[in-house]
N, C-alpha and C. Protein backbone atom coordinates (compact mmCIF):
# COMPACT_ATOMS: atom_id res chain seq x y z
N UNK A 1 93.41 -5.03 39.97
CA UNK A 1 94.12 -5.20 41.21
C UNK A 1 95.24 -6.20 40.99
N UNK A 2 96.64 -5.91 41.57
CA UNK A 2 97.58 -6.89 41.35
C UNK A 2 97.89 -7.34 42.54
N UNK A 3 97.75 -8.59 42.38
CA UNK A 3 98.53 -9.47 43.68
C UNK A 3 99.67 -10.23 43.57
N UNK A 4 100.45 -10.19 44.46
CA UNK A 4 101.72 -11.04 44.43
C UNK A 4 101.68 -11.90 44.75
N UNK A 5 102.35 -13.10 44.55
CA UNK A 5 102.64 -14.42 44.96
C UNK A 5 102.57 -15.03 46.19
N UNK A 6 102.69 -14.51 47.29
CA UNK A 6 102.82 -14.43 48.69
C UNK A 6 101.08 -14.07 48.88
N UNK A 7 99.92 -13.28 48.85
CA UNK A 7 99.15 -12.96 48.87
C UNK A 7 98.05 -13.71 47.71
N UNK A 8 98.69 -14.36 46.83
CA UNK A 8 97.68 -15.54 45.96
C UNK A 8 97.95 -17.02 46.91
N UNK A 9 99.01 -17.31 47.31
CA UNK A 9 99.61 -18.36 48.40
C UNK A 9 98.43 -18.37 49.58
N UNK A 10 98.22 -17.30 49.96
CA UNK A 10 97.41 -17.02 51.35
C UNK A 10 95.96 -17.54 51.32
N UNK A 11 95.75 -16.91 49.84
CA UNK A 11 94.04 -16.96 49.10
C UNK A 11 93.39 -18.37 48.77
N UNK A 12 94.80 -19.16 48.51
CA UNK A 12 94.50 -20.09 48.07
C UNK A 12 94.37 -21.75 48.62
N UNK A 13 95.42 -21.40 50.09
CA UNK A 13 95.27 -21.84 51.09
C UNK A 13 93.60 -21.90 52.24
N UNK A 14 93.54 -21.04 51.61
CA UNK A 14 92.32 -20.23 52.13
C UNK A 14 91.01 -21.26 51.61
N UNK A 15 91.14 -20.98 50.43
CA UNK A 15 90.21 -21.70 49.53
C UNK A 15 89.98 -23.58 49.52
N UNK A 16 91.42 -23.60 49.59
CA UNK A 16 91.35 -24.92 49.67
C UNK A 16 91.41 -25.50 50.94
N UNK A 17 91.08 -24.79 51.93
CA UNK A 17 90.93 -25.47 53.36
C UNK A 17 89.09 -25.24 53.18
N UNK A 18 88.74 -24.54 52.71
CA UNK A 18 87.14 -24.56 52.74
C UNK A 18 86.47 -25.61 51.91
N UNK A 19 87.33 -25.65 50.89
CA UNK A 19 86.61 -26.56 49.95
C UNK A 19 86.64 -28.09 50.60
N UNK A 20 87.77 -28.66 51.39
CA UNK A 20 87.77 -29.72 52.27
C UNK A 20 86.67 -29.84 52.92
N UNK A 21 86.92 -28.55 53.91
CA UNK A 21 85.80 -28.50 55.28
C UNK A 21 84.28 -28.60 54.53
N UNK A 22 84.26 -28.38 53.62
CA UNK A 22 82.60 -28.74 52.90
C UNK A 22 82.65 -29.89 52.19
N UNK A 23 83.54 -30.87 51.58
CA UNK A 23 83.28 -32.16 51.40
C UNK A 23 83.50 -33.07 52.22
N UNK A 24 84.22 -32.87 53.82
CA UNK A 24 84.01 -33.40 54.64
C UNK A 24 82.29 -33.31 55.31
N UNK A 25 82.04 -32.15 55.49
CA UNK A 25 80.74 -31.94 56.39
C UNK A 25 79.86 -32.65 55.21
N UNK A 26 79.51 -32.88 54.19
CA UNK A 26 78.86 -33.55 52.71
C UNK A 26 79.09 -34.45 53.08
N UNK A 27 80.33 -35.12 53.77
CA UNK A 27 80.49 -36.95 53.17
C UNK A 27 79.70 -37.25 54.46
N UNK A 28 80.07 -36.13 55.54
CA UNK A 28 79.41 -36.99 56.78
C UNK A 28 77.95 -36.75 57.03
N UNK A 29 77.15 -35.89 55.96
CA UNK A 29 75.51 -36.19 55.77
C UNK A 29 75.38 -37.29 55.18
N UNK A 30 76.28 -37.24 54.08
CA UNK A 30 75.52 -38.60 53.05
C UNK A 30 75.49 -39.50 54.26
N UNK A 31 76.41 -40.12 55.20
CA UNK A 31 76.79 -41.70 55.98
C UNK A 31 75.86 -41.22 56.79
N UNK A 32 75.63 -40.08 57.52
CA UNK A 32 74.46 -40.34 58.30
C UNK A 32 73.05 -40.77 58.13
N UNK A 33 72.91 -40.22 56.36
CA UNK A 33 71.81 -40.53 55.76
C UNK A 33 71.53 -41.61 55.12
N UNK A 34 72.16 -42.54 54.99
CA UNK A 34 72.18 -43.68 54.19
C UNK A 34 71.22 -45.02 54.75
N UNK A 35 70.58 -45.95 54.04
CA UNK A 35 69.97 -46.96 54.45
C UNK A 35 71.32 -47.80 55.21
N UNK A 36 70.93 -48.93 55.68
CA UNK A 36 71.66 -49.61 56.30
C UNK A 36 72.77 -50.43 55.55
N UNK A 37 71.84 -50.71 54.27
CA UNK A 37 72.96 -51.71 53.79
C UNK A 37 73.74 -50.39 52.78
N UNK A 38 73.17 -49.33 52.66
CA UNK A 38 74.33 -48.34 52.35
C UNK A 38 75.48 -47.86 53.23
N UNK A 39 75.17 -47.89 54.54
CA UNK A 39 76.14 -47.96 55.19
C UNK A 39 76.80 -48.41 55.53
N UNK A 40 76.42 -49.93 55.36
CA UNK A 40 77.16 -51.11 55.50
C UNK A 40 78.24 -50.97 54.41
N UNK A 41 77.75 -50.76 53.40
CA UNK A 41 78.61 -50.57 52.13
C UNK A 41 79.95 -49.82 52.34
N UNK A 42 79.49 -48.82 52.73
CA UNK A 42 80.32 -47.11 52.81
C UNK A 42 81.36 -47.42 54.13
N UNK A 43 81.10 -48.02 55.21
CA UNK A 43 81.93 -48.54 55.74
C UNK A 43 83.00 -49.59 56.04
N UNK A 44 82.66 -50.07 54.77
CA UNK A 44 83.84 -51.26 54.78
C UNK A 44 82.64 -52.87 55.01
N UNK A 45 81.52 -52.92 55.57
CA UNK A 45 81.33 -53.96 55.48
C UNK A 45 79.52 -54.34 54.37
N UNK A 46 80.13 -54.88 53.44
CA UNK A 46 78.93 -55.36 52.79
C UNK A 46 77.71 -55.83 53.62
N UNK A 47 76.82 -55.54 53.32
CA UNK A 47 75.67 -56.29 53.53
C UNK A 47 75.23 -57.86 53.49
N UNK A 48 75.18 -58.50 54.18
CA UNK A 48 74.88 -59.93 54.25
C UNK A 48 74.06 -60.53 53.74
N UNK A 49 73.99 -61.63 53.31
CA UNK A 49 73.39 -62.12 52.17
C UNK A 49 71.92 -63.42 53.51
N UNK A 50 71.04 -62.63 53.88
CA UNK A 50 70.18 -63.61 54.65
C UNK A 50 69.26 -64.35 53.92
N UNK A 51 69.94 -65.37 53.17
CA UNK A 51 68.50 -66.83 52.78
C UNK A 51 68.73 -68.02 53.12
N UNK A 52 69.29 -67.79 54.39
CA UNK A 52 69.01 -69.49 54.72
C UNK A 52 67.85 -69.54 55.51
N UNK A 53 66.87 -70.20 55.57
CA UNK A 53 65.55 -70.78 56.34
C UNK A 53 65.85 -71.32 57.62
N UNK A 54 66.09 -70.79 59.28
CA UNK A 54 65.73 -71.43 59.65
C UNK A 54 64.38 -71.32 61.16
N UNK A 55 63.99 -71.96 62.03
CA UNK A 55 63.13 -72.25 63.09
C UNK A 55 63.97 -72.12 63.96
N UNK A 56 63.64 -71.82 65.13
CA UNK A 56 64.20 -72.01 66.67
C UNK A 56 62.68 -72.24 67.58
N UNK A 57 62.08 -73.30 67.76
CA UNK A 57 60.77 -73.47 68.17
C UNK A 57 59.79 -73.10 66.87
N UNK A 58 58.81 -72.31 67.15
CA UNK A 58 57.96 -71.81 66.12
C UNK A 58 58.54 -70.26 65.60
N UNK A 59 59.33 -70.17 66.08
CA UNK A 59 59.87 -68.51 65.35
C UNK A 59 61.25 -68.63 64.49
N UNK A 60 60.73 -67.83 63.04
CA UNK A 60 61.22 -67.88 62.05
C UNK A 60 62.30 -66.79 61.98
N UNK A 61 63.08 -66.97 61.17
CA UNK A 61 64.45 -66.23 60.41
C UNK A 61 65.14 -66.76 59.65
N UNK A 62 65.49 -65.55 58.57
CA UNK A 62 66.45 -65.37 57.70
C UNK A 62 67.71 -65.22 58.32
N UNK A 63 68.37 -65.86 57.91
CA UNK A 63 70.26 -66.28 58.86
C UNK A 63 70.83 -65.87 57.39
N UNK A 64 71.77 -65.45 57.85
CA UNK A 64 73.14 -65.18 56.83
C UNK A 64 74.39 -66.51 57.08
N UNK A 65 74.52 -67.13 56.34
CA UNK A 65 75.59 -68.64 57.22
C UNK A 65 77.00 -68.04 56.92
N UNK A 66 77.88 -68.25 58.07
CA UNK A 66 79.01 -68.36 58.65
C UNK A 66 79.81 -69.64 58.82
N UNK A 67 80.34 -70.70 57.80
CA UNK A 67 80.35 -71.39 57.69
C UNK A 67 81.96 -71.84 57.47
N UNK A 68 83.24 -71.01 57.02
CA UNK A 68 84.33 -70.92 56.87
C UNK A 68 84.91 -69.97 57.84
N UNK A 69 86.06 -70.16 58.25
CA UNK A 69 86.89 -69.21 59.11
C UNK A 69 87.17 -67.75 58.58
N UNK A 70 87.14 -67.57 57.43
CA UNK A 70 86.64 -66.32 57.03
C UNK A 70 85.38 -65.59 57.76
N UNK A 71 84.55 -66.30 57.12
CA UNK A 71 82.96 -65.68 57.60
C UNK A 71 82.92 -65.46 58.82
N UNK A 72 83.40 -66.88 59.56
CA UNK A 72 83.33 -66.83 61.02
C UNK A 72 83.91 -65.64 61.74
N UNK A 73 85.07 -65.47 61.46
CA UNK A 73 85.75 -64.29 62.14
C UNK A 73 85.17 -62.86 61.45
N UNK A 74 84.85 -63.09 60.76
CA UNK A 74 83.93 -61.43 60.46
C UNK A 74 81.96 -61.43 60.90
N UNK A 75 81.79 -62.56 60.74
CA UNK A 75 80.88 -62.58 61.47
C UNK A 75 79.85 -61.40 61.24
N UNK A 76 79.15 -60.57 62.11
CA UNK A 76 78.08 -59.43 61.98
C UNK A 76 79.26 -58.05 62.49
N UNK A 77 80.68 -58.54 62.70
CA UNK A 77 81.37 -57.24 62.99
C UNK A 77 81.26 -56.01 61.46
N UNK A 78 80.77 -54.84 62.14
CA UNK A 78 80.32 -53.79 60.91
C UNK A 78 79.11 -53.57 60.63
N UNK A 79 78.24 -54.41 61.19
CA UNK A 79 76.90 -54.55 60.41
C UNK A 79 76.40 -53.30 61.16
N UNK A 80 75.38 -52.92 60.49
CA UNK A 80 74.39 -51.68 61.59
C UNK A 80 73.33 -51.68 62.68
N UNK A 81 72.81 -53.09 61.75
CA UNK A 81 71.62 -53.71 62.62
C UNK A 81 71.21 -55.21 61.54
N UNK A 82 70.58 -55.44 62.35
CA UNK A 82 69.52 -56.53 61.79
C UNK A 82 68.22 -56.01 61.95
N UNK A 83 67.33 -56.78 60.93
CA UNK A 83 65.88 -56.60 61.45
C UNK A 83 65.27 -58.06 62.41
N UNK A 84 64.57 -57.40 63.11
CA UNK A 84 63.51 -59.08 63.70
C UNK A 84 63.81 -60.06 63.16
N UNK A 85 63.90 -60.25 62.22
CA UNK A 85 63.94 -61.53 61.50
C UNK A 85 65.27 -62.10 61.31
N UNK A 86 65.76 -61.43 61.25
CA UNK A 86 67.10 -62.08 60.39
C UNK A 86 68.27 -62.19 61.71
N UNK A 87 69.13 -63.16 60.97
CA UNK A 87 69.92 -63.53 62.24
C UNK A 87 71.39 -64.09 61.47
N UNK A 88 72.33 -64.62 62.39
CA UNK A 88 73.96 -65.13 61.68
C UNK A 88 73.96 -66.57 62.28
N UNK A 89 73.89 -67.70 61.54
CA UNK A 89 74.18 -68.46 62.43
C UNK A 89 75.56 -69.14 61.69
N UNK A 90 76.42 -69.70 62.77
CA UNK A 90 77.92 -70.25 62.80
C UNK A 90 77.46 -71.89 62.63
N UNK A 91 78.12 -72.24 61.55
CA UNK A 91 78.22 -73.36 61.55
C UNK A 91 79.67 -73.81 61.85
N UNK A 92 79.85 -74.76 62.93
CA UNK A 92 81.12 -75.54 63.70
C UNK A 92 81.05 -76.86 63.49
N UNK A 93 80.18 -77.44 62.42
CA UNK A 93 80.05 -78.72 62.11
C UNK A 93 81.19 -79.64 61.80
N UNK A 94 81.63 -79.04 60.90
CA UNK A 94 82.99 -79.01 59.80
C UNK A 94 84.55 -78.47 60.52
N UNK A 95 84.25 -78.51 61.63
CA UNK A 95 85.46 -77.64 62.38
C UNK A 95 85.98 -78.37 63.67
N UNK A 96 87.24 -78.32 63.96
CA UNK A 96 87.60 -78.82 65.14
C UNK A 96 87.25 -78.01 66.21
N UNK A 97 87.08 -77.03 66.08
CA UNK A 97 86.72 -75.82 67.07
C UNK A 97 85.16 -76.18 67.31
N UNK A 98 85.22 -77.02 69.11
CA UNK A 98 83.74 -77.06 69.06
C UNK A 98 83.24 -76.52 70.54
N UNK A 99 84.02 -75.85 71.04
CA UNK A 99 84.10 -74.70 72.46
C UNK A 99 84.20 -73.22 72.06
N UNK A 100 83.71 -72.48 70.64
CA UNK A 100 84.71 -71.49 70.26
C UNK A 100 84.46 -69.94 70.83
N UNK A 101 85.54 -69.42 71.37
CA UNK A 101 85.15 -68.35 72.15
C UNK A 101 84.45 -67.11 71.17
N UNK A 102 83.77 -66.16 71.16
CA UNK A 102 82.98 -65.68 70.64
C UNK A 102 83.39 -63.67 71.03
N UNK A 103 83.43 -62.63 70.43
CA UNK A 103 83.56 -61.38 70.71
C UNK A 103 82.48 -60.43 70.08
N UNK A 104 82.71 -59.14 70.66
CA UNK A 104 81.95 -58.29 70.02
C UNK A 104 82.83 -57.21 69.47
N UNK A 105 83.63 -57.37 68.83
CA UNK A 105 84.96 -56.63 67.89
C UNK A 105 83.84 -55.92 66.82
N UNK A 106 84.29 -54.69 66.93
CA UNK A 106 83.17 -54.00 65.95
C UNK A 106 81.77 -54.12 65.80
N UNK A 107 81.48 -54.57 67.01
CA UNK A 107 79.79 -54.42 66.97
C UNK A 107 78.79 -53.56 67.21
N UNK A 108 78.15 -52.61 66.35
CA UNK A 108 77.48 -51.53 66.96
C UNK A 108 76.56 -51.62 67.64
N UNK A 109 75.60 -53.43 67.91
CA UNK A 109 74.80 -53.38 68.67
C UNK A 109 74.70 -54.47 69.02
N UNK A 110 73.85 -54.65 70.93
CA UNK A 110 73.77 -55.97 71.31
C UNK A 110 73.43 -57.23 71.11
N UNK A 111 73.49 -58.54 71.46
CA UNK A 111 72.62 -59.50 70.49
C UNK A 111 72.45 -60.57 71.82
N UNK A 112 71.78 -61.38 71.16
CA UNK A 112 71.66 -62.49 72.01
C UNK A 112 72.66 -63.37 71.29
N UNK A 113 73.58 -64.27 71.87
CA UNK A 113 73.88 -65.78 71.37
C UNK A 113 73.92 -66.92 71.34
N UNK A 114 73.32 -68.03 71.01
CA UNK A 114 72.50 -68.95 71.19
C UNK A 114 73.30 -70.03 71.11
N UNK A 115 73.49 -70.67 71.71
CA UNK A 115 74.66 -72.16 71.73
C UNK A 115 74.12 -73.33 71.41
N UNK A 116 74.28 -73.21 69.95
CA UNK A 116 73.09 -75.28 69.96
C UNK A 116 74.31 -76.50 69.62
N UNK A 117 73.67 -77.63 69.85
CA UNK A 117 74.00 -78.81 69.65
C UNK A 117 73.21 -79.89 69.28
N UNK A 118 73.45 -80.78 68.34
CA UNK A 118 72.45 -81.33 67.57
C UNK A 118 71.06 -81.13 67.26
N UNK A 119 71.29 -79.71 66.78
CA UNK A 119 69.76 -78.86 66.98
C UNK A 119 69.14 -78.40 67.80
N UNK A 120 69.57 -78.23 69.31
CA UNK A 120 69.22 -78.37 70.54
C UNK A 120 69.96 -77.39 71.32
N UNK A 121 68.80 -75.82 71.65
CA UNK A 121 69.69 -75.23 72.20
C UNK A 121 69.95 -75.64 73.25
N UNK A 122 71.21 -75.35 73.85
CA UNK A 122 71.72 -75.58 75.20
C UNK A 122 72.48 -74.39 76.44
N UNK A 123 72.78 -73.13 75.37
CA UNK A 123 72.26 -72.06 76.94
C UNK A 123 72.23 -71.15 75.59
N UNK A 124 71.67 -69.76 76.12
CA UNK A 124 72.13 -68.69 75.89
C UNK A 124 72.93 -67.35 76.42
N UNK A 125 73.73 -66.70 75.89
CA UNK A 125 74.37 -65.34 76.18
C UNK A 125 72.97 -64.20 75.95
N UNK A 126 72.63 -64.04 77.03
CA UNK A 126 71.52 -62.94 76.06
C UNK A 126 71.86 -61.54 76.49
N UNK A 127 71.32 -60.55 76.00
CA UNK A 127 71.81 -59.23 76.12
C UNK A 127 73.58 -58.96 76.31
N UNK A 128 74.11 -59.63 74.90
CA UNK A 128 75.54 -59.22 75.28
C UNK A 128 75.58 -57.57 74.33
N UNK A 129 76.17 -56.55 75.39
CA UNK A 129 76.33 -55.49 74.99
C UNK A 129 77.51 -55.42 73.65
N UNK A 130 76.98 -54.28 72.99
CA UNK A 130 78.50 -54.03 71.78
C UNK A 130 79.35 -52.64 72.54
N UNK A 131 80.57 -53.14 72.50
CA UNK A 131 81.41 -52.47 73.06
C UNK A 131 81.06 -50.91 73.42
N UNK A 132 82.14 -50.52 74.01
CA UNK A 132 81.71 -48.56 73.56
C UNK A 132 83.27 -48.47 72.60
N UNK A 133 82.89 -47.43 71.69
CA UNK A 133 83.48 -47.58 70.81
C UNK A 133 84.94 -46.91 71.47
N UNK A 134 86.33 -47.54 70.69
CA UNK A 134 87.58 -47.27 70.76
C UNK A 134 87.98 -47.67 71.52
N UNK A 135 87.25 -49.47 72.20
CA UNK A 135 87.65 -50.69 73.14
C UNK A 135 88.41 -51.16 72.51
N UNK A 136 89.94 -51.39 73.48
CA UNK A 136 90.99 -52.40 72.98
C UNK A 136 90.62 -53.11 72.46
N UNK A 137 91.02 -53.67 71.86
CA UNK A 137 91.05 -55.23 71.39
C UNK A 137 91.15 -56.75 72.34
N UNK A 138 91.66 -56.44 73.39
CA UNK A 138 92.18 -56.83 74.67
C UNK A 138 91.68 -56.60 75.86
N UNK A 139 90.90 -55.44 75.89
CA UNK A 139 89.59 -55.61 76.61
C UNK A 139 88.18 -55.88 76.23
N UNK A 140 88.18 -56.78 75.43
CA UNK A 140 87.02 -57.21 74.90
C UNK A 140 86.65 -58.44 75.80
N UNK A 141 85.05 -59.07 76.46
CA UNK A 141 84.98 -60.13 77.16
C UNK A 141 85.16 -61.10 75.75
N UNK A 142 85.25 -62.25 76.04
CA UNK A 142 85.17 -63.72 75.58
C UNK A 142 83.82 -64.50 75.84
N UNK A 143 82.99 -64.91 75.24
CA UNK A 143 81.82 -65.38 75.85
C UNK A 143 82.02 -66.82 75.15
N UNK A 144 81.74 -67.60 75.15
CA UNK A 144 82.46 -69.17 75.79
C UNK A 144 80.36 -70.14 75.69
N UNK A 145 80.71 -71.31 74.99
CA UNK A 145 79.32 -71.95 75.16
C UNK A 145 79.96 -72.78 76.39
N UNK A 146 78.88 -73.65 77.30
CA UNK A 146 78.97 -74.23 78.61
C UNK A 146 79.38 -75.46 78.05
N UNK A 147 79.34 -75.83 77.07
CA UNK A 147 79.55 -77.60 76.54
C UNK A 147 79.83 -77.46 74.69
N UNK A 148 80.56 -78.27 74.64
CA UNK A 148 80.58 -78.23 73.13
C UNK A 148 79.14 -77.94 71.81
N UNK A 149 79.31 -77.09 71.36
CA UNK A 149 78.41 -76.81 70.50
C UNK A 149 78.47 -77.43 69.18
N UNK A 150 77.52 -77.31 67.90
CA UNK A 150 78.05 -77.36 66.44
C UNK A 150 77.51 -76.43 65.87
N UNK A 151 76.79 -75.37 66.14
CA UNK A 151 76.09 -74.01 65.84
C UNK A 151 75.98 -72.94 67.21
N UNK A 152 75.99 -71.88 66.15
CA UNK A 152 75.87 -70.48 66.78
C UNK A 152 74.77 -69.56 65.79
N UNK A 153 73.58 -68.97 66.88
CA UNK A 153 73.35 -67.81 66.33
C UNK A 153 73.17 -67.23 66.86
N UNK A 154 73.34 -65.97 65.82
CA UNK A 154 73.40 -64.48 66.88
C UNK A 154 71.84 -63.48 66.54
N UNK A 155 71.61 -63.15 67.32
CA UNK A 155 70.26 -62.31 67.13
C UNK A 155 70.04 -61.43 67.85
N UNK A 156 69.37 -60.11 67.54
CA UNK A 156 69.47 -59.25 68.19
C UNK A 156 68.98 -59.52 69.79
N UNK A 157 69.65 -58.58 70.88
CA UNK A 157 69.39 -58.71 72.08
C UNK A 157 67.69 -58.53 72.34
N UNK A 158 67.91 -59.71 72.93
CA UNK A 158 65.85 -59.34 73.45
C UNK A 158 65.36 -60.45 72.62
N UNK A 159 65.60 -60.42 71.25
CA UNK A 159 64.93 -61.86 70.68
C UNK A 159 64.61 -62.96 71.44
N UNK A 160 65.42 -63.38 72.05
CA UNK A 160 65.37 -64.83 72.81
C UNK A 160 64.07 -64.96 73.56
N UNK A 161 63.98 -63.68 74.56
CA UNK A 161 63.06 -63.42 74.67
C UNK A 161 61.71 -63.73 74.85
N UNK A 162 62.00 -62.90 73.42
CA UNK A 162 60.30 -62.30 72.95
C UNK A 162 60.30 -63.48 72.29
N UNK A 163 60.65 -64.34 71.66
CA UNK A 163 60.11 -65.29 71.18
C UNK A 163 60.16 -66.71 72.02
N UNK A 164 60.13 -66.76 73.55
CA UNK A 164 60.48 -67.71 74.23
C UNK A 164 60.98 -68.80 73.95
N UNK A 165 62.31 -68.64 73.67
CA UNK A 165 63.76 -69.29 73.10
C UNK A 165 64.27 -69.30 74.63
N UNK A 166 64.56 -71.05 74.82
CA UNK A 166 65.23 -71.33 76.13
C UNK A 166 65.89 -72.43 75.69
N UNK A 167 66.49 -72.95 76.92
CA UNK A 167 67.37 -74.18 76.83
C UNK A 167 66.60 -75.44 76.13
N UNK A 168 66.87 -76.26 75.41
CA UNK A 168 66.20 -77.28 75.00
C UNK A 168 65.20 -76.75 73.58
N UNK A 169 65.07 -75.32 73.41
CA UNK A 169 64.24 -75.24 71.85
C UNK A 169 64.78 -75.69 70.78
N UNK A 170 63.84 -75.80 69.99
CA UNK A 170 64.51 -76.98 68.67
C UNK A 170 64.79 -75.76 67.66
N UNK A 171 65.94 -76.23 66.89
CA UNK A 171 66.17 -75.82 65.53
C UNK A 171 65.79 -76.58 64.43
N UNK A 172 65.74 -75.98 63.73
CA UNK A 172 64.79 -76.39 62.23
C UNK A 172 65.66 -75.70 61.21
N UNK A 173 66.17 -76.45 60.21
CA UNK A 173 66.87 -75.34 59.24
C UNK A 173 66.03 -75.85 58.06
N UNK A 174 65.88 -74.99 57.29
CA UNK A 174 64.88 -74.91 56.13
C UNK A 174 65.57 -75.57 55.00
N UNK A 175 65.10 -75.96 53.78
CA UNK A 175 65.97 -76.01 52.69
C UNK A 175 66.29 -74.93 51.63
């Protein structure tokens, strides 16, 4: 059979729109299928490194520290989840910023945020929702501690909670 140029053009167009449409529909099993910190990966944000030790009353977690304006501003934006345990806390020790307003820019899920001062919480944000996705930038709320802080952590919504975390619980950071 002979084909002309115009009719191999057609075939091949053909071909190569399928071969797309099947490594697209492929890439988007693998990301659906992936562990967390594979997805974390695959999306642009690494997986967090949780070994710092610390207490909030008698309940324990692994924190990832946030400790430079880098970290700070990326913060848990990207992450997928946390487990129970693990948490971000902001250190503002080292910083003139000791009111610092706080967002949920890329957050796929809610958290609690915990406002301490000399180890001492002093309120919480709890159940702050993560956006719906393809929120301005500019309509994002600002959530704000009531008094100067020198730490922040963030933990999933409901923690506070369940582990009866209120105003005045102590922090404990491990070594």
């Amino acid at each position: 059979m002979k084909v002309n140029g115009k009719e191999f053009g057609k075939v091949f167009l053909i071909v190569l729109a399928a071969a797309v449409l099947c490594a697209v529909a492929v890439g988007i099993y693998f990301m659906e299928n992936k562990t967390a910190p594979e997805a974390a990966e695959a999306t642009g944000a690494a997986r967090l490194n949780f070994n710092h030790n610390v207490m909030l009353d008698e309940a324990s977690l692994k924190v990832a520290l946030a400790d430079t304006d880098q970290t700070r501003q990326q913060g848990l934006s990207g992450q997928t989840s946390l487990t129970e345990s693990e948490g971000m806390m902001f250190d503002f020790s080292n910083s003139e910023r000791q009111r610092p307003g706080f967002w949920m820019k890329e957050m796929r899920f809610p958290l609690d945020i915990i406002w301490i001062k000399d180890n001492v919480v002093v309120d919480i944000a709890r159940d702050v929702p993560a956006p719906n996705a393809g929120t301005e930038l500019s309509k994002l709320p600002l959530y704000f501690p009531p008094t100067e802080i020198d730490k922040v952590i963030e933990v999933n919504a409901g923690w506070c909670a369940r582990h009866n975390i209120s105003n005045g619980s102590k922090l404990t950071i491990g070594k």
